[in-house]
PDB file of N, CA and C in Angstrom:
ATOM      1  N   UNK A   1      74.251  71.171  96.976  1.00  0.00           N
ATOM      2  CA  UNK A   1      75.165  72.292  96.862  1.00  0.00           C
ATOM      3  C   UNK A   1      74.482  73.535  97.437  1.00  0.00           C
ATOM      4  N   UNK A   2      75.263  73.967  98.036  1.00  0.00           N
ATOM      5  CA  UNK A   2      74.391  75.532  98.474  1.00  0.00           C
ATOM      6  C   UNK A   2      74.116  76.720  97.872  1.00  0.00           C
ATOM      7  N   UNK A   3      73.672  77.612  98.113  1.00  0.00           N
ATOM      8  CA  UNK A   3      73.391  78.970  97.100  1.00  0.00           C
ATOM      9  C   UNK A   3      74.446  79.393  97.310  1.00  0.00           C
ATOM     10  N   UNK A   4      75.013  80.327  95.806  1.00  0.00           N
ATOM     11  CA  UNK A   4      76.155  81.185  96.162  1.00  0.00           C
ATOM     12  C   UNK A   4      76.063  82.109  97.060  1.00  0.00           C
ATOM     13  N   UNK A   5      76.982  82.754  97.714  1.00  0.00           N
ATOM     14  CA  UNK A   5      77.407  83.656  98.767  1.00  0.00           C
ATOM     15  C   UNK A   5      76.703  84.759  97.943  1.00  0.00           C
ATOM     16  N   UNK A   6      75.779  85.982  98.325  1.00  0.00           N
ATOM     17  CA  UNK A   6      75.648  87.510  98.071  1.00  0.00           C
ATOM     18  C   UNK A   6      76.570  88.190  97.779  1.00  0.00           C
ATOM     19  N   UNK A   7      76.910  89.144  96.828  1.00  0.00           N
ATOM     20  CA  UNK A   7      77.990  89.827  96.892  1.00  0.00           C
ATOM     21  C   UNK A   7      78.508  91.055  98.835  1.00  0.00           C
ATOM     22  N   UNK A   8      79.530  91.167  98.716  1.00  0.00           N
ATOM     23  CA  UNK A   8      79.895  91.532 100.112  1.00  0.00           C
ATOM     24  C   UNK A   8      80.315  93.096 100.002  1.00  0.00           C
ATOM     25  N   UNK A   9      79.269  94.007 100.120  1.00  0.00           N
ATOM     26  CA  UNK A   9      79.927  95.467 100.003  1.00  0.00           C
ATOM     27  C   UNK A   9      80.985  96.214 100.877  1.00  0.00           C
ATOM     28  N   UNK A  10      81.064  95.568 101.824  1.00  0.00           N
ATOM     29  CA  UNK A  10      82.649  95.900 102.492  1.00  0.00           C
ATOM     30  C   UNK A  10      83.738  95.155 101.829  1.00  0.00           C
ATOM     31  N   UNK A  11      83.695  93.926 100.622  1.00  0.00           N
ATOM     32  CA  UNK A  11      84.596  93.759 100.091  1.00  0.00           C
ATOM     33  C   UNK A  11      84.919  94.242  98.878  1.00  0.00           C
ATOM     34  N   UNK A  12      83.868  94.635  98.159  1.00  0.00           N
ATOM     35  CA  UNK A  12      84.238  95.575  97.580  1.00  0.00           C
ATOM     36  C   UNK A  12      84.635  97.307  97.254  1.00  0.00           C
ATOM     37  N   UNK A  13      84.090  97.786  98.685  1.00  0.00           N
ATOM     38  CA  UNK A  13      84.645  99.233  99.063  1.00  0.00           C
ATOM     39  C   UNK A  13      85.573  98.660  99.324  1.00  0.00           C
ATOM     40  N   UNK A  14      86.602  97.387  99.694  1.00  0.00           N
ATOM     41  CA  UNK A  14      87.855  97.864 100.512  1.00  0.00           C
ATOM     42  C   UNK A  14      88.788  97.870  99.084  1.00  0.00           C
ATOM     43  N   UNK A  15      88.564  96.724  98.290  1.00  0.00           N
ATOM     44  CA  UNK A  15      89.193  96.717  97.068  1.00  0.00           C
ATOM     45  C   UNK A  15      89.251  97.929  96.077  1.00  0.00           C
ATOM     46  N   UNK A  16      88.273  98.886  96.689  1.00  0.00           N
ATOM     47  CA  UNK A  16      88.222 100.028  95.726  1.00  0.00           C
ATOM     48  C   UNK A  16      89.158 101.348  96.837  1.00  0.00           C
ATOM     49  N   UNK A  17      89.431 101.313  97.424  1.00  0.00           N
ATOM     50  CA  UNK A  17      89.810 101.972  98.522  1.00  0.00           C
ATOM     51  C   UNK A  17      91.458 101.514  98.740  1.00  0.00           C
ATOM     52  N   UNK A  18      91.844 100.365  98.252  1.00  0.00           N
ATOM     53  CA  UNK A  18      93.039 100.026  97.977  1.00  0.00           C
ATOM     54  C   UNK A  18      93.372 100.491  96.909  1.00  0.00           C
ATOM     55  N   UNK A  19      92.866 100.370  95.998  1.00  0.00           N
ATOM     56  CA  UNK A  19      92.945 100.532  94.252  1.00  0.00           C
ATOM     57  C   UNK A  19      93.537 102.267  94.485  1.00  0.00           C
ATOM     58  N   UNK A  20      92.574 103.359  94.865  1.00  0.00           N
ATOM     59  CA  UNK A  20      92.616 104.241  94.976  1.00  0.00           C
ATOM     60  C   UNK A  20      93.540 104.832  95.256  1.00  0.00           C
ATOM     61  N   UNK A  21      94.554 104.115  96.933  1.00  0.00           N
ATOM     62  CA  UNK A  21      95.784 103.775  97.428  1.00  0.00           C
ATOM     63  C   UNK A  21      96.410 104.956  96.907  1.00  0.00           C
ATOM     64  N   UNK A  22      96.606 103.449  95.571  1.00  0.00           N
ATOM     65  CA  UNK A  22      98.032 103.563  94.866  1.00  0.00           C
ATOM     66  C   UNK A  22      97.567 104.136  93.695  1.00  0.00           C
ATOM     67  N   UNK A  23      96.693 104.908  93.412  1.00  0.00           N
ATOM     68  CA  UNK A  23      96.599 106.016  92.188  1.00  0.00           C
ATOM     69  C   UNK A  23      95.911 105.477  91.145  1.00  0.00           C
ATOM     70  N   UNK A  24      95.122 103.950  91.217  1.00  0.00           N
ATOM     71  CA  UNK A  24      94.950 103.527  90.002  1.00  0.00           C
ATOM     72  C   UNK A  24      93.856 103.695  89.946  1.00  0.00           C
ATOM     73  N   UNK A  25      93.375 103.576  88.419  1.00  0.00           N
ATOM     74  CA  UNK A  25      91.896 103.655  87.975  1.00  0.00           C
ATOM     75  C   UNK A  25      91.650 101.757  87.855  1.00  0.00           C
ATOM     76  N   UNK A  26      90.096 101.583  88.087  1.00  0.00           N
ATOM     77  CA  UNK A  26      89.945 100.344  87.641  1.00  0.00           C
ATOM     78  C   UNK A  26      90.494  99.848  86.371  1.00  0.00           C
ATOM     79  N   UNK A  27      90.647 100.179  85.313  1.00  0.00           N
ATOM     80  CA  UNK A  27      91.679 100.236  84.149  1.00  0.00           C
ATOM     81  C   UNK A  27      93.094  99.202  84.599  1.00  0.00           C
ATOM     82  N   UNK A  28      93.637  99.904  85.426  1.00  0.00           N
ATOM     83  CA  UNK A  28      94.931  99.356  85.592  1.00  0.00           C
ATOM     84  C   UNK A  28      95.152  98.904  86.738  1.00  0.00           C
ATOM     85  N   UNK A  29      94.005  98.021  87.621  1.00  0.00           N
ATOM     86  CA  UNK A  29      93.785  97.105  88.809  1.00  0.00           C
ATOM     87  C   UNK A  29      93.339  95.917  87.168  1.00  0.00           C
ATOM     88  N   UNK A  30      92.463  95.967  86.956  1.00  0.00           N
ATOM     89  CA  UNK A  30      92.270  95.020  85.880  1.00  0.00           C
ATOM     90  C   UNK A  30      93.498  94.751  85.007  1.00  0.00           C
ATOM     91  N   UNK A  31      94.178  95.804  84.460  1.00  0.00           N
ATOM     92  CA  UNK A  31      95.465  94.952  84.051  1.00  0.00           C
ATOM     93  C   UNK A  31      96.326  94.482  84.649  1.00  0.00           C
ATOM     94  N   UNK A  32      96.427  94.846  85.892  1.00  0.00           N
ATOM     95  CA  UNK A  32      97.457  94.470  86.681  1.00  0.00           C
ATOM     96  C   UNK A  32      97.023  93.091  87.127  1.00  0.00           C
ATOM     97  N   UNK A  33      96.311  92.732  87.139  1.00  0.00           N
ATOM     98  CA  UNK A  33      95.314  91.339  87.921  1.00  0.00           C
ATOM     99  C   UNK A  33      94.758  90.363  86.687  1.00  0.00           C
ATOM    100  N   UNK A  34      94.973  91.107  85.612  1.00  0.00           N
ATOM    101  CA  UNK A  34      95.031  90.094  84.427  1.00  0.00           C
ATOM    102  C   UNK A  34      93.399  89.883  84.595  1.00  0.00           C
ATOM    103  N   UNK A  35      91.970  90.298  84.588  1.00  0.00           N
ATOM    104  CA  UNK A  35      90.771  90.261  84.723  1.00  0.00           C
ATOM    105  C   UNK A  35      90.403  91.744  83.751  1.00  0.00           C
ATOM    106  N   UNK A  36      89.336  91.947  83.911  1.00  0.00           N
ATOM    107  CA  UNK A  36      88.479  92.826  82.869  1.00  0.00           C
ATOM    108  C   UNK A  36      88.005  93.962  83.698  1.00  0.00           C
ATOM    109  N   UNK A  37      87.633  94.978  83.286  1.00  0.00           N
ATOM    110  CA  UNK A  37      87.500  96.191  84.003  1.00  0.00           C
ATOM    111  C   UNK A  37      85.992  95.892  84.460  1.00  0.00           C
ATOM    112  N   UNK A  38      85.415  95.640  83.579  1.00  0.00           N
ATOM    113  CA  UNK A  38      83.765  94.946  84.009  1.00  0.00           C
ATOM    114  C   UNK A  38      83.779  94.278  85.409  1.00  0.00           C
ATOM    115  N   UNK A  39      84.886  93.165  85.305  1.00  0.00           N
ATOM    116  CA  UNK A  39      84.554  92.212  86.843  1.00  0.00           C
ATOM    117  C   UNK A  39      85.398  93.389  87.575  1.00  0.00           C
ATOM    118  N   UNK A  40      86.014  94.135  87.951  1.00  0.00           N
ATOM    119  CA  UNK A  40      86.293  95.514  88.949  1.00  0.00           C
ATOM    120  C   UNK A  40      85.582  95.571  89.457  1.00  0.00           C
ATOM    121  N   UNK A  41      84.724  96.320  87.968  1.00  0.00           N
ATOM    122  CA  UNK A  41      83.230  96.943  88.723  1.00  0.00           C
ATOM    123  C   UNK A  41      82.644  96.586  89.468  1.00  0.00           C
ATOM    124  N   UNK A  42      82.265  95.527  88.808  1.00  0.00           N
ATOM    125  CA  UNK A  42      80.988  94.753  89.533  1.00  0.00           C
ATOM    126  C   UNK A  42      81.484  93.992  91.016  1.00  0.00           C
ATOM    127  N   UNK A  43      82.831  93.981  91.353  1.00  0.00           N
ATOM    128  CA  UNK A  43      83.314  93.480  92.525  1.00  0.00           C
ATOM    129  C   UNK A  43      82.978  94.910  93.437  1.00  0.00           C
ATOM    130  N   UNK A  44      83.714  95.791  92.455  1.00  0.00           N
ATOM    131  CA  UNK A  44      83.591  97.320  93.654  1.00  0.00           C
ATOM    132  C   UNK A  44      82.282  97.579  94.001  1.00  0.00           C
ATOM    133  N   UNK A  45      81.578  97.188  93.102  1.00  0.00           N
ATOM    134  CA  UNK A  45      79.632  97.973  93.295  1.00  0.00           C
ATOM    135  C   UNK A  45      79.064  96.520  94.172  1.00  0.00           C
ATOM    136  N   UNK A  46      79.926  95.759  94.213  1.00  0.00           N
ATOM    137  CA  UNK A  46      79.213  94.803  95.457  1.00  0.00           C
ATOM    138  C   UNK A  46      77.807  94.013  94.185  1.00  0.00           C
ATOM    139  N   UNK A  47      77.999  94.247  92.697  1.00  0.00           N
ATOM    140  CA  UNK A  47      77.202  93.852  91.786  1.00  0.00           C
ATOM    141  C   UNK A  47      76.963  91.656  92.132  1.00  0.00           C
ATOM    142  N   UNK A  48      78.575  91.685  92.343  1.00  0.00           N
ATOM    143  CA  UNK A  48      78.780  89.885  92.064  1.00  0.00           C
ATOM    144  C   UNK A  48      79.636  89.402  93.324  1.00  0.00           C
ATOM    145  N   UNK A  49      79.761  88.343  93.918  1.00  0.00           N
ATOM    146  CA  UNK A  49      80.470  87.703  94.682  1.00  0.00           C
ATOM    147  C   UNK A  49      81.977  87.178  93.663  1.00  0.00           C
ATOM    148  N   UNK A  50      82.588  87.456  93.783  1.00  0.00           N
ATOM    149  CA  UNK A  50      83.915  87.582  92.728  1.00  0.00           C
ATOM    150  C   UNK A  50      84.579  85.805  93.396  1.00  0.00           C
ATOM    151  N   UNK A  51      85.045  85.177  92.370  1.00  0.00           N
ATOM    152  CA  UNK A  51      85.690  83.931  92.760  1.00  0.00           C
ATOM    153  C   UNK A  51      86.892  83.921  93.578  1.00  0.00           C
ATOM    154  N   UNK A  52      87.365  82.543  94.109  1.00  0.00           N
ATOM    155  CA  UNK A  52      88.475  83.113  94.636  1.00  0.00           C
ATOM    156  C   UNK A  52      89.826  82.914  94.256  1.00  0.00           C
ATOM    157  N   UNK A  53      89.665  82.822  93.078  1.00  0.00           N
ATOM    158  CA  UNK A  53      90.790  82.744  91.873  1.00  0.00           C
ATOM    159  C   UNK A  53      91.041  84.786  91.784  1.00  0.00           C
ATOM    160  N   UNK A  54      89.391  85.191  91.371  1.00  0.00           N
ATOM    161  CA  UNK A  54      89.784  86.419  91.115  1.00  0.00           C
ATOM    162  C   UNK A  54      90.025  87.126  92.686  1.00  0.00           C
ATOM    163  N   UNK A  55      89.966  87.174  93.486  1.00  0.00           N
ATOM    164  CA  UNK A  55      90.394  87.644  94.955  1.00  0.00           C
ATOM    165  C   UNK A  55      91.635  87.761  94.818  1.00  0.00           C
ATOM    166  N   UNK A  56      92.400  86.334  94.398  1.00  0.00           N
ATOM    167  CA  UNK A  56      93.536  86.306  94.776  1.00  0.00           C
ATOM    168  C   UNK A  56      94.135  87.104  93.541  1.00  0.00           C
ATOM    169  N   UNK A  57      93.729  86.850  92.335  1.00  0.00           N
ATOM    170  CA  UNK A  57      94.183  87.774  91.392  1.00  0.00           C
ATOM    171  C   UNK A  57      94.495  89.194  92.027  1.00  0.00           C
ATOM    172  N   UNK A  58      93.705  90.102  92.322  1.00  0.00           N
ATOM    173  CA  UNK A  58      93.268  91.367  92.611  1.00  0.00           C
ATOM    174  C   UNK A  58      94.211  91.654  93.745  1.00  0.00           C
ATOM    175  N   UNK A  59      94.351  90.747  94.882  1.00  0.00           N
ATOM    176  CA  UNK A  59      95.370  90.812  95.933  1.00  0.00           C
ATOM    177  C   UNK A  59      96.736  91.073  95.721  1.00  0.00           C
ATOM    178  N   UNK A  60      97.509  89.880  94.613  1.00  0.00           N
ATOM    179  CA  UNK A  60      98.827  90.174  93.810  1.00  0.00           C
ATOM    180  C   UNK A  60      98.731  91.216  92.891  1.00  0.00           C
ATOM    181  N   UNK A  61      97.848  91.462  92.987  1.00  0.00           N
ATOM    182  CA  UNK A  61      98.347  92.732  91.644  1.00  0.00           C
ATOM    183  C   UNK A  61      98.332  94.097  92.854  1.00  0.00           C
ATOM    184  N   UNK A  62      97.355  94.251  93.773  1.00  0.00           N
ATOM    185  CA  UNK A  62      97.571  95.368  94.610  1.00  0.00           C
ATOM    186  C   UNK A  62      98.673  95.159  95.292  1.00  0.00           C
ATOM    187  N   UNK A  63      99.333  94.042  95.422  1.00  0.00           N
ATOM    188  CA  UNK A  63     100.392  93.748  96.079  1.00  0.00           C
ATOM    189  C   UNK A  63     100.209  94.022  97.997  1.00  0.00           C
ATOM    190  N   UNK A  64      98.925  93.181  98.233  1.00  0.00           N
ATOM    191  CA  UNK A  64      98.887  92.944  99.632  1.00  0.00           C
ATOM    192  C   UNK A  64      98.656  91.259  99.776  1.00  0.00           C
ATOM    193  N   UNK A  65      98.381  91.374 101.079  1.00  0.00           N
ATOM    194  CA  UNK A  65      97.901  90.074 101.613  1.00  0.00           C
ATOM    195  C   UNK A  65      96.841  89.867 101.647  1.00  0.00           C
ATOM    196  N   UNK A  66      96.307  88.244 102.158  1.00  0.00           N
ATOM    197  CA  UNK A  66      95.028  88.502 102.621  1.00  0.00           C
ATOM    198  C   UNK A  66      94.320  88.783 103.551  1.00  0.00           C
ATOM    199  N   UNK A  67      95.493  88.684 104.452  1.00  0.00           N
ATOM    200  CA  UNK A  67      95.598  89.327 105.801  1.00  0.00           C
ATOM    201  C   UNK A  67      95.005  90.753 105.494  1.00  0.00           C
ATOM    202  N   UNK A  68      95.726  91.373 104.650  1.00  0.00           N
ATOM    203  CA  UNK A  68      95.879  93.105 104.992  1.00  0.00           C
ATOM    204  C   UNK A  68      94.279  92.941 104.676  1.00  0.00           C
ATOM    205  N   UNK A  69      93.865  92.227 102.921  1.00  0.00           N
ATOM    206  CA  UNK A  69      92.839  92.593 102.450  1.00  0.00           C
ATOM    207  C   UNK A  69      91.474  92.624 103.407  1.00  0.00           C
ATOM    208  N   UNK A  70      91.879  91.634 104.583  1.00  0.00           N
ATOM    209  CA  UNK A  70      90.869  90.949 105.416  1.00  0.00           C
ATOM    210  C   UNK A  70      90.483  92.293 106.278  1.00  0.00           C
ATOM    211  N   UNK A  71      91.438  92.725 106.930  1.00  0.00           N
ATOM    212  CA  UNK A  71      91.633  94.024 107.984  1.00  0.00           C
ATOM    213  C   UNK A  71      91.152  94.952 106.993  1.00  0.00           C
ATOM    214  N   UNK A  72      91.330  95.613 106.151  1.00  0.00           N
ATOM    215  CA  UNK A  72      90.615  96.102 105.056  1.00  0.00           C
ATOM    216  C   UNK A  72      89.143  96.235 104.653  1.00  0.00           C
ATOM    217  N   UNK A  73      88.498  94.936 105.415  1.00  0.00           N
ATOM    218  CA  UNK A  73      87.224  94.445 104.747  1.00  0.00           C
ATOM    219  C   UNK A  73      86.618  94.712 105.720  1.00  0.00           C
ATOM    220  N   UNK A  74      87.178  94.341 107.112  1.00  0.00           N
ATOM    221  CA  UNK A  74      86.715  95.069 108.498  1.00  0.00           C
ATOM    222  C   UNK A  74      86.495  96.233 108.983  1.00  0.00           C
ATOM    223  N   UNK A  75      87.416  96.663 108.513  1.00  0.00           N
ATOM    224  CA  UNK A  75      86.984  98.671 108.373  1.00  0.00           C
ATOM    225  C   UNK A  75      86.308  98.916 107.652  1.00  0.00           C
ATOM    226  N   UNK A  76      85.903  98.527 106.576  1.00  0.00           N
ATOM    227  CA  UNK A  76      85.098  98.884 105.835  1.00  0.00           C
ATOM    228  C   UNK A  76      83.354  98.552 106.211  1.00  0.00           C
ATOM    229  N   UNK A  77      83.335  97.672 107.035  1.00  0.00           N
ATOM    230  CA  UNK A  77      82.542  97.080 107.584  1.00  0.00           C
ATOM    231  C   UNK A  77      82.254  97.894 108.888  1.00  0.00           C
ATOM    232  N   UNK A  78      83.087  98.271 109.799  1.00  0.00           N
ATOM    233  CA  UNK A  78      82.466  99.299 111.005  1.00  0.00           C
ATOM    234  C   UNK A  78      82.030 101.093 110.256  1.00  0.00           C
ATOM    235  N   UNK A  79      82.811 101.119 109.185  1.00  0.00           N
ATOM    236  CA  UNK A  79      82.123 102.544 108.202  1.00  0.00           C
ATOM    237  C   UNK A  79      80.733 102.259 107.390  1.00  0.00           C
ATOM    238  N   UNK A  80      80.328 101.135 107.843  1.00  0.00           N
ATOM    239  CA  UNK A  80      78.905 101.006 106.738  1.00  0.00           C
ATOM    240  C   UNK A  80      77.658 101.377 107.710  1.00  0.00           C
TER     241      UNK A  80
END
């Protein structure tokens, strides 16, 4: 089995940069996504490599794709 993936700090600036968007505090990305304000964090601070159960969580609740989230992750990536 291989080592887990590093956490990805352009994926979590983009998720926090979406969040922001639409006015929310991590508070209510976590309720909306049915997850804990803790795993937010630690997705936004690039702390953990987040599953991809919770990705997709976080995606339906911001109400994008993974498309968008992807293009998202890329900009965030030429700003680092």
């Amino acid at each position: 089995m291989p080592p887990p993936l590093p956490p990805d700090p352009a994926l979590g600036l983009a998720i926090k940069e979406l969040r922001e968007a639409r006015g929310w505090t991590q508070e209510e990305l976590a309720s909306n996504a049915g997850t804990t304000v803790g795993t937010i964090s630690r997705v936004e601070a690039a702390k953990n490599a987040p599953a991809w159960a919770t990705v997709m969580q976080i995606i339906d609740a911001l109400g994008v794709s993974l498309t968008e989230l992807a293009r998202a992750v890329e900009k965030a990536r030429r700003s680092e």
